[in-house]
Protein backbone atom coordinates (compact mmCIF):
# COMPACT_ATOMS: atom_id res chain seq x y z
CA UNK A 1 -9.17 -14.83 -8.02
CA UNK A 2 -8.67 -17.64 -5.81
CA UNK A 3 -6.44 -15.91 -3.47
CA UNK A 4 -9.46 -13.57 -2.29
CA UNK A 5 -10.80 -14.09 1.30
CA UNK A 6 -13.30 -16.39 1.24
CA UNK A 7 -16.31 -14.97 3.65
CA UNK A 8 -17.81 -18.47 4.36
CA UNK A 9 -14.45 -20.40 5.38
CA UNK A 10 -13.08 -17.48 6.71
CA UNK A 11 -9.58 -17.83 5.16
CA UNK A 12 -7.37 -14.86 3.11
CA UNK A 13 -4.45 -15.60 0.72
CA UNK A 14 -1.57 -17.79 1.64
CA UNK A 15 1.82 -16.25 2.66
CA UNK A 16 3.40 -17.51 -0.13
CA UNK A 17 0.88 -15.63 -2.37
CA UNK A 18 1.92 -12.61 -0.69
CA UNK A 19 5.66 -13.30 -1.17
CA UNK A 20 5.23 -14.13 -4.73
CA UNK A 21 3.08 -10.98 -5.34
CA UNK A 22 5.13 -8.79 -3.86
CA UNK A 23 8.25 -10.20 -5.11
CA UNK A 24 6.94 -9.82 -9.09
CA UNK A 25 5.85 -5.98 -7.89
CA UNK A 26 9.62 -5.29 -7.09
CA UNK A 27 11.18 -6.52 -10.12
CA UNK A 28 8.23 -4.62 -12.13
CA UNK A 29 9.56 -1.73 -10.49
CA UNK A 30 13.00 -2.29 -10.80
CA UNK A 31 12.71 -2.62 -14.46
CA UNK A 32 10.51 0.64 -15.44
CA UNK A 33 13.30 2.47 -12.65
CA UNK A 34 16.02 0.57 -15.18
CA UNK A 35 14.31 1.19 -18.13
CA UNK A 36 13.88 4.90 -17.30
CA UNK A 37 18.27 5.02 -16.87
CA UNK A 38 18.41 3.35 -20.21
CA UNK A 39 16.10 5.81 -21.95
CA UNK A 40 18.10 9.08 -20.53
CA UNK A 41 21.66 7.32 -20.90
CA UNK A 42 20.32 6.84 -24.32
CA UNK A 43 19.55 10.28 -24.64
CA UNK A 44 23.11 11.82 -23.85
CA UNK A 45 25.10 9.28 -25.91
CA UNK A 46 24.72 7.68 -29.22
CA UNK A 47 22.67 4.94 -28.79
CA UNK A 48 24.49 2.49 -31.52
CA UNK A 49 27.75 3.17 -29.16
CA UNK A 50 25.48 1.90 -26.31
CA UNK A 51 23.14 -0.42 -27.24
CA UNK A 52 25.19 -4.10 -26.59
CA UNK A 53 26.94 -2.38 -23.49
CA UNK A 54 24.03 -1.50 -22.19
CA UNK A 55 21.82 -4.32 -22.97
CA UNK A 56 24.61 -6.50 -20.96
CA UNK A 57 24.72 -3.77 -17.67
CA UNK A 58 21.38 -3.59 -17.97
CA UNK A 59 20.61 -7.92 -17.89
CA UNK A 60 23.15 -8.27 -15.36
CA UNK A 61 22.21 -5.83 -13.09
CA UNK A 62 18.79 -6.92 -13.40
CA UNK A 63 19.53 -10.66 -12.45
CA UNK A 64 21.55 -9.27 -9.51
CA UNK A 65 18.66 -7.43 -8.41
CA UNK A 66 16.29 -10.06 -8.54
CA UNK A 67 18.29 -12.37 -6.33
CA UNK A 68 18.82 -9.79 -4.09
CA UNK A 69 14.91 -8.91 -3.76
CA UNK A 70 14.03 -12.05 -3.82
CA UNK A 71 16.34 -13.54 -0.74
CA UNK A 72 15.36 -9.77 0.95
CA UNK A 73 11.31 -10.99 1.02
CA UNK A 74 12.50 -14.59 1.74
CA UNK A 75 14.03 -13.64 4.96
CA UNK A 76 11.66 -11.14 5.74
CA UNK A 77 8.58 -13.41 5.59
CA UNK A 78 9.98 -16.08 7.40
CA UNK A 79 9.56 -13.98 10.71
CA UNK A 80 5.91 -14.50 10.14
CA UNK A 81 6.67 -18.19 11.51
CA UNK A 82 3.77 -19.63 10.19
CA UNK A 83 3.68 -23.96 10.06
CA UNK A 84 3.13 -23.73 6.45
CA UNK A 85 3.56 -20.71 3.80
CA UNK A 86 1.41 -22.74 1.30
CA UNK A 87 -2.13 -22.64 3.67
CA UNK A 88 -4.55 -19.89 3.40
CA UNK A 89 -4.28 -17.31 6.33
CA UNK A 90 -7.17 -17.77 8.33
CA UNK A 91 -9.25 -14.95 9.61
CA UNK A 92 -8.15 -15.76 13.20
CA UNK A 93 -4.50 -14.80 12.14
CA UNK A 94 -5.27 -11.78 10.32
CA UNK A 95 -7.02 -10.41 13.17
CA UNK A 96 -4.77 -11.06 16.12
CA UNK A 97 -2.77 -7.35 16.30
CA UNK A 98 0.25 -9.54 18.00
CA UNK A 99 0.68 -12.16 15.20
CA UNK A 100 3.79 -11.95 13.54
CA UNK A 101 1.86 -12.53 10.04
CA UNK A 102 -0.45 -8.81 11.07
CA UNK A 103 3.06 -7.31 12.36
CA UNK A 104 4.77 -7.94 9.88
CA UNK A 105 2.26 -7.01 6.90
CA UNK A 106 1.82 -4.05 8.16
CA UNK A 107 6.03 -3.04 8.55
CA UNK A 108 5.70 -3.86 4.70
CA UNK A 109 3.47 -1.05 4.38
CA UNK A 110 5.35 1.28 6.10
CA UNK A 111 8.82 0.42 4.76
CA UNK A 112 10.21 2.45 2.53
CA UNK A 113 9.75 1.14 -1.36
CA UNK A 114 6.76 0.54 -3.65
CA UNK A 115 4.42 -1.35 -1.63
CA UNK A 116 2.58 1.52 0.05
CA UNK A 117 2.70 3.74 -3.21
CA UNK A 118 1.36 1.35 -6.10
CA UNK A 119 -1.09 -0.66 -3.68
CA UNK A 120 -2.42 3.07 -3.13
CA UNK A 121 -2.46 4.31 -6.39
CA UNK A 122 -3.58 1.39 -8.28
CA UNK A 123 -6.83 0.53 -5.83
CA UNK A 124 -7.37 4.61 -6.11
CA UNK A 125 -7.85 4.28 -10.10
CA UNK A 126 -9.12 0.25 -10.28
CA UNK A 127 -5.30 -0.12 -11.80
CA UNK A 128 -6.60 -4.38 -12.33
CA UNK A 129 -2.78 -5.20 -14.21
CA UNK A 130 -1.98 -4.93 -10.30
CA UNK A 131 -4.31 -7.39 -8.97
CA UNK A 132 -1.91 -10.36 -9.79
CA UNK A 133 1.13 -8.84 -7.60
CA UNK A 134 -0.64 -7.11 -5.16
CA UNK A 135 -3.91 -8.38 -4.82
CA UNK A 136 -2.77 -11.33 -2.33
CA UNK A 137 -1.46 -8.50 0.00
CA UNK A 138 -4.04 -6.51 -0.41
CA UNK A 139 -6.70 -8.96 0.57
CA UNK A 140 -4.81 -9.71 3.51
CA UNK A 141 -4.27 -5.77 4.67
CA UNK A 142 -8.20 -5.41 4.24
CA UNK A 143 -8.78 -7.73 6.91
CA UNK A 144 -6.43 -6.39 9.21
CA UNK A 145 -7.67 -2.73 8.72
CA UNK A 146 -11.19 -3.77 8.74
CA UNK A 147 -11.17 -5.61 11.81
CA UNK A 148 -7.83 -6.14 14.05
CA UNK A 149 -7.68 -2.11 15.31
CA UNK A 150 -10.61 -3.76 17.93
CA UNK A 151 -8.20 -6.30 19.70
CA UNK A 152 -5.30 -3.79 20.23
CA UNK A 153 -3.75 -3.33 23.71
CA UNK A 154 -1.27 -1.02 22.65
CA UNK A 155 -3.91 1.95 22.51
CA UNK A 156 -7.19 3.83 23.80
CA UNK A 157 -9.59 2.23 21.75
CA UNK A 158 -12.67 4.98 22.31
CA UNK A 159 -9.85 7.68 21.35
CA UNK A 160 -10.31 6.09 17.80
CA UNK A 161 -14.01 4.78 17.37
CA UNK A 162 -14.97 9.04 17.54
CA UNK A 163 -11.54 11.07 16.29
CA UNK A 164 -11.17 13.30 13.95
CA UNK A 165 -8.65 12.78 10.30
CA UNK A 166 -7.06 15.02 8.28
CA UNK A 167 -5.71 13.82 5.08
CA UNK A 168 -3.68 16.36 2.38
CA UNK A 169 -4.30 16.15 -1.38
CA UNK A 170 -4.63 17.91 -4.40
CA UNK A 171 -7.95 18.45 -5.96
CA UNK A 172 -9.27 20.24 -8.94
CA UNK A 173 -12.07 22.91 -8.68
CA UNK A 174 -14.57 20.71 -9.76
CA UNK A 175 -13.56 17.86 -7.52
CA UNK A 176 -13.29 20.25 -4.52
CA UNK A 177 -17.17 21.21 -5.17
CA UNK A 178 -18.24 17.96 -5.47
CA UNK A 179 -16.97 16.78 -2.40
CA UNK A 180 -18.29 19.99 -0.35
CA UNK A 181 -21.97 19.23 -2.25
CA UNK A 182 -21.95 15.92 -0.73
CA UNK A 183 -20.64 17.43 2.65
CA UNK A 184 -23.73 19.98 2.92
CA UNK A 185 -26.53 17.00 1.28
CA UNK A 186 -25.36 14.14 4.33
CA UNK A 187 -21.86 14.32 5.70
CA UNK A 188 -20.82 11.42 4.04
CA UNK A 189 -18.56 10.41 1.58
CA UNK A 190 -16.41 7.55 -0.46
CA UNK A 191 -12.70 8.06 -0.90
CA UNK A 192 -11.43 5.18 -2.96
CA UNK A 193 -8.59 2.85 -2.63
CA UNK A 194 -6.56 2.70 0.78
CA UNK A 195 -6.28 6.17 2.50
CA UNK A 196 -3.83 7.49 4.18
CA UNK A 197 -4.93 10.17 6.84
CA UNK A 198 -3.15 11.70 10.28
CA UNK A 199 -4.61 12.46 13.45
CA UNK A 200 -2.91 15.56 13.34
CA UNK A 201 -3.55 18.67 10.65
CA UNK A 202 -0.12 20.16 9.92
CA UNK A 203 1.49 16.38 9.36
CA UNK A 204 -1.63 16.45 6.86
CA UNK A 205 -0.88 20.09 5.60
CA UNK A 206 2.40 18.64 4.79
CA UNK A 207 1.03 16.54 2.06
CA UNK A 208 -1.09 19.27 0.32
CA UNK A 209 0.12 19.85 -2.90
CA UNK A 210 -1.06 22.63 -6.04
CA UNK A 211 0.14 22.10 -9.92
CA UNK A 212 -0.23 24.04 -12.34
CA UNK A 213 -0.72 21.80 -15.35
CA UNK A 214 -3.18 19.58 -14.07
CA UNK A 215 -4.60 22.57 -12.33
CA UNK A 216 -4.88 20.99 -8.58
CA UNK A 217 -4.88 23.41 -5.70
CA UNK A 218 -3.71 22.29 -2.16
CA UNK A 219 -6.69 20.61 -0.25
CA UNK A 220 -6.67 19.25 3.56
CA UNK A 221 -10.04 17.33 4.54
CA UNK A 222 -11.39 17.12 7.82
CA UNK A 223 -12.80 13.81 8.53
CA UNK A 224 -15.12 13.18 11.63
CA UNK A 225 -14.27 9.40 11.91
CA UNK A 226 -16.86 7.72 13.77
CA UNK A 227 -16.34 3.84 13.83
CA UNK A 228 -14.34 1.59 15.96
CA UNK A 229 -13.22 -0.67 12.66
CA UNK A 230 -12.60 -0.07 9.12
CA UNK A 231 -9.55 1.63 9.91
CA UNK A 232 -5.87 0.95 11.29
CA UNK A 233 -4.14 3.34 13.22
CA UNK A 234 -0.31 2.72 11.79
CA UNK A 235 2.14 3.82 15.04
CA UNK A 236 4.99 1.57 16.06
CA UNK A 237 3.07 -0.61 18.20
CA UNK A 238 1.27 -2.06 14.86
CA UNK A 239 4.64 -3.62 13.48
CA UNK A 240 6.89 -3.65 16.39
């Protein structure tokens, strides 16, 4: 895709890319949210009874949505004051911690909504029917994780290059062994997609979970972190 960041010029999506990613994500998720309503309103009443009503709440509400979300992002990205939405970000942007395009990427992923959940999900399973609404953004967060966490002021840089992680998940049996094979053969692992970890264990503990159907039993990993980049250390300071 042409929106990837090009290694040679050094340039990431545009923020208009981003926008219009982002913006198609929402409305995705509004409709399977609206969709979902439908389905159980169907459910409790007869759906004949229902069906025109509904199909007129349902494209109304919809088209009220969508202005709404889409004059939300509008205003939202225009505090990244950059001279034109339309030109690639350059890597110079993306990896100045201060820029108002960096803060304000990274408030997206913190907000409450969609953007932190699907971009994590669908890069953990290679979900690619998200690359054309989220890929923009995500090209643009891997910069910043991957290399803006050096040019911070905000915090003790050598308190993150060695630290230890703790992330909480759910695991099968089998995946638990795997992972403590490759801890005893070299230390080292891959976890996939963007990865959410805390500095602390029992905010990670938090986010164990067990269930019985898929058989998954509460798992916490320990993770001896020892590189100055490739990871962004999300406290108020990074979207402030």
């Amino acid at each position: 895709m042409e929106w990837f960041v090009n290694h040679n010029n050094k340039v990431g999506p545009s923020l208009f890319q981003i926008k219009t990613g982002l913006i198609r994500e929402a409305m995705v998720q509004l409709t399977e949210a609206m969709m979902n309503v439908a389905q159980n309103k169907a459910i409790v009443e007869a759906k004949n009874d229902i069906t025109n009503q509904w199909k007129q709440l349902f494209d109304k509400a919809h088209e009220e949505a969508k202005q709404n979300i889409t004059e939300t992002w509008n205003i939202l990205l225009e505090k990244a004051q950059v001279p034109d939405e339309n030109e690639p970000l350059t890597e110079e942007i993306l990896s100045d911690p201060t820029h108002p395009v960096v803060v304000l990427l990274n408030y997206c992923y913190t907000m409450d909504g969609f953007t932190f959940r699907v971009l994590n999900q669908s890069s953990r399973v290679k979900d690619y029917s998200k690359v054309p609404t989220m890929g923009p953004y995500s090209a643009a967060l891997s910069v910043i994780i991957g290399h803006t966490q050096q040019y911070r002021t905000d915090i003790t840089l050598s308190e993150f290059s060695k630290c230890w992680l703790f992330r909480g998940t759910g695991l099968t049996v089998p995946q638990i062994e795997e992972f403590r094979v490759l801890a005893k053969t070299n230390g080292k692992m891959r976890m996939f997609g963007y990865t959410s970890t805390s500095r602390k264990q029992e905010q990670a503990e938090k986010f164990a979970f067990s269930n019985k159907e898929s058989k998954t039993k509460k798992v916490v990993f320990h993770i001896r972190w020892e590189d100055a980049e490739l990871h962004f250390f999300m406290n108020k300071g990074a979207y402030d």
